[in-house]
Protein backbone atom coordinates (compact mmCIF):
# COMPACT_ATOMS: atom_id res chain seq x y z
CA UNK A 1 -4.38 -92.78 -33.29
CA UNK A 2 -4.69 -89.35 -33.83
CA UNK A 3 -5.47 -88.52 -38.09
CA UNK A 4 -3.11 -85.91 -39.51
CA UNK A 5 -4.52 -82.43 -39.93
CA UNK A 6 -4.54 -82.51 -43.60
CA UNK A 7 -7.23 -85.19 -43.19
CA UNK A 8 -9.01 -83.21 -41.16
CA UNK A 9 -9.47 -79.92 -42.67
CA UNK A 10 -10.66 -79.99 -46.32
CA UNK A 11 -10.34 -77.13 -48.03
CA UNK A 12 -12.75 -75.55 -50.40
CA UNK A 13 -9.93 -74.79 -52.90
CA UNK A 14 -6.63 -77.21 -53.64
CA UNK A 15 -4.55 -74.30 -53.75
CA UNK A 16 -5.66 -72.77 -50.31
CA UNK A 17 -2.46 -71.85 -48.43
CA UNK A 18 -2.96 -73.61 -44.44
CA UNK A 19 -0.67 -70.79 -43.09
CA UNK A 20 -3.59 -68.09 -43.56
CA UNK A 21 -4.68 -69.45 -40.35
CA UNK A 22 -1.46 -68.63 -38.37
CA UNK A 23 -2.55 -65.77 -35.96
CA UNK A 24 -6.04 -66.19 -36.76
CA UNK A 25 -8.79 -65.79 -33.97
CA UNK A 26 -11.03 -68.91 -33.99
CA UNK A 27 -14.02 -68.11 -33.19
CA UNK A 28 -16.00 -71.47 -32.10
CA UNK A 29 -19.66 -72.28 -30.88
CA UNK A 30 -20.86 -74.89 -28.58
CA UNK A 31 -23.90 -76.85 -30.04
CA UNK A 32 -26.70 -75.80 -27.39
CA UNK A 33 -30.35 -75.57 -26.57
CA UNK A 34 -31.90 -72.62 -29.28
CA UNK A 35 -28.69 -72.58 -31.21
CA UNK A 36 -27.99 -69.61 -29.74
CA UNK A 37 -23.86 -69.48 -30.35
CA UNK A 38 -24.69 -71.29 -33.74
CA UNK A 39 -27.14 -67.90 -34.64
CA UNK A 40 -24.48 -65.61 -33.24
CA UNK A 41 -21.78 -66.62 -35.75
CA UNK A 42 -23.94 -66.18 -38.29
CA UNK A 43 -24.74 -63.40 -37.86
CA UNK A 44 -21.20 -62.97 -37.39
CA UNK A 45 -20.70 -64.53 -40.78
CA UNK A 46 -23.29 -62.45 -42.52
CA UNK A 47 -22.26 -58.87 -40.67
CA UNK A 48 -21.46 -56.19 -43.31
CA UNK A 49 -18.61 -54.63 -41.18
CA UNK A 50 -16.68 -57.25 -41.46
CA UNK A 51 -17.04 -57.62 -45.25
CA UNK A 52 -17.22 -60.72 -47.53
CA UNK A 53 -16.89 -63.97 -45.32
CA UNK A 54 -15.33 -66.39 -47.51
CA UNK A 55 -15.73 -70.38 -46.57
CA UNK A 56 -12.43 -71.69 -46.89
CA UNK A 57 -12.92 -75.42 -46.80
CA UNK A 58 -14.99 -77.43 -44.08
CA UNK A 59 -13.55 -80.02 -41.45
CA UNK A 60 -14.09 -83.93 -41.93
CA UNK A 61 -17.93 -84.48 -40.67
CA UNK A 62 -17.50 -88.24 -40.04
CA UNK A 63 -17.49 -87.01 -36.09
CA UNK A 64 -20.69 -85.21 -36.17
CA UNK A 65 -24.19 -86.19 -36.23
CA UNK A 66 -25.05 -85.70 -40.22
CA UNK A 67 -27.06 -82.76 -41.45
CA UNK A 68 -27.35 -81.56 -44.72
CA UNK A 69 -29.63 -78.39 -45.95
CA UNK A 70 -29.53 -75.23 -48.11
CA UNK A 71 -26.84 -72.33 -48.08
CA UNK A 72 -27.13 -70.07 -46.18
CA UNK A 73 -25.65 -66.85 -47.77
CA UNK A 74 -26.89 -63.28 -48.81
CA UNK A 75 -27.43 -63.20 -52.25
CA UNK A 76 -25.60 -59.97 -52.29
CA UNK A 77 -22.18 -61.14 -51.81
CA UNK A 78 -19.46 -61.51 -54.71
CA UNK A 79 -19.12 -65.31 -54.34
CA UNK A 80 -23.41 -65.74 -54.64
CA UNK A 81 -22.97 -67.14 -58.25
CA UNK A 82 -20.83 -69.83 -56.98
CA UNK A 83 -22.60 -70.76 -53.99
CA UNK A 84 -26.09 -71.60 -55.70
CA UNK A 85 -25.14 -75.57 -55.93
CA UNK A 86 -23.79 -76.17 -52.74
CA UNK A 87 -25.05 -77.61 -49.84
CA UNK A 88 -24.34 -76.88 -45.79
CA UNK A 89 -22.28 -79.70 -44.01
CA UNK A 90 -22.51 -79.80 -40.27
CA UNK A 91 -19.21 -77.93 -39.50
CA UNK A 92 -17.63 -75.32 -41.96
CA UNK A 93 -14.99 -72.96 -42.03
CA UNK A 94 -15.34 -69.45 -42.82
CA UNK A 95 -12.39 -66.33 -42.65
CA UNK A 96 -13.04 -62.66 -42.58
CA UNK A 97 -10.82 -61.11 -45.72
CA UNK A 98 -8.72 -59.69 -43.44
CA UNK A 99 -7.36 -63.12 -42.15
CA UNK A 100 -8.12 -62.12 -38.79
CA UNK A 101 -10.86 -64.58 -37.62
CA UNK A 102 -11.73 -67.76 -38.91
CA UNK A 103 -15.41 -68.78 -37.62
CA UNK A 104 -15.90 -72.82 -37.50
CA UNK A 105 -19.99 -72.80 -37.64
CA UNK A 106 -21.06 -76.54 -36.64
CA UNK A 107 -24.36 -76.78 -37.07
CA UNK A 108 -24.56 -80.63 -35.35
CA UNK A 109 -23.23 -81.87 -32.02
CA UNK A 110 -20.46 -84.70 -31.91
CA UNK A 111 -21.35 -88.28 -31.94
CA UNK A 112 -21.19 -89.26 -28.40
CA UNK A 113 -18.83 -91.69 -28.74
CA UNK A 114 -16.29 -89.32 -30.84
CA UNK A 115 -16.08 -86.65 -28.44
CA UNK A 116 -12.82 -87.46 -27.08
CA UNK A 117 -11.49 -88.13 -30.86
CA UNK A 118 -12.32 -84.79 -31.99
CA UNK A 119 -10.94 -83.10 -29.01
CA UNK A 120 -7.64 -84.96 -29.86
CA UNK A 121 -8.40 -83.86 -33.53
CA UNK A 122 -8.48 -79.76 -33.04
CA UNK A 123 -5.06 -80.32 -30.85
CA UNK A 124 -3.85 -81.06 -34.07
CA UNK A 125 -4.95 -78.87 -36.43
């Protein structure tokens, strides 16, 4: 059985409107030796031309192995404040301002036994 999407996706605000992610390019990494696709997104996340990457929520990490550690943001950006007391989880969401891309940045790999669970999960959201 297959959870619904709103279970899934946990935004970082209770007002965040879903549809901002209708015609959205997702950008995605594959866990991998060096963390080479992790580092590329972000630097993707971090890159001034595409202005203030804001995380938008983070999806349920009950499918990845756990990880917890420090934020990872330039101190320069508006939201810096606001970030000081929170931690990174091992797969958030992020959206360029624009609405155009929406970077998932998981920072573990799937639990083994999961992986066909959380295929079945993005189908859905």
């Amino acid at each position: 059985m297959v959870p619904e999407k709103t279970q899934y996706f946990i935004p970082s605000s209770p007002n965040l409107d879903q549809s901002i992610f209708k015609g959205s390019i997702l950008i995605l990494p594959v866990v991998s030796l060096a963390n080479v696709p992790q580092l590329a997104i972000d630097l993707m996340i971090h890159s001034t031309q595409l202005g203030p990457i804001q995380k938008v929520g983070i999806l349920d990490p009950q499918d990845h192995i756990p990880v917890i550690g420090a934020i990872d943001h330039l101190s320069d950006l508006p939201q810096s404040q606001h970030i000081r007391n929170q931690v990174t989880t091992p797969i958030q969401v992020y959206q360029s301002p624009d609405k155009l891309y929406t970077f998932i940045q998981q920072r573990s790999p799937v639990i083994k036994i999961d992986r066909r669970l959380i295929s079945d999960r993005f189908l859905f959201l």
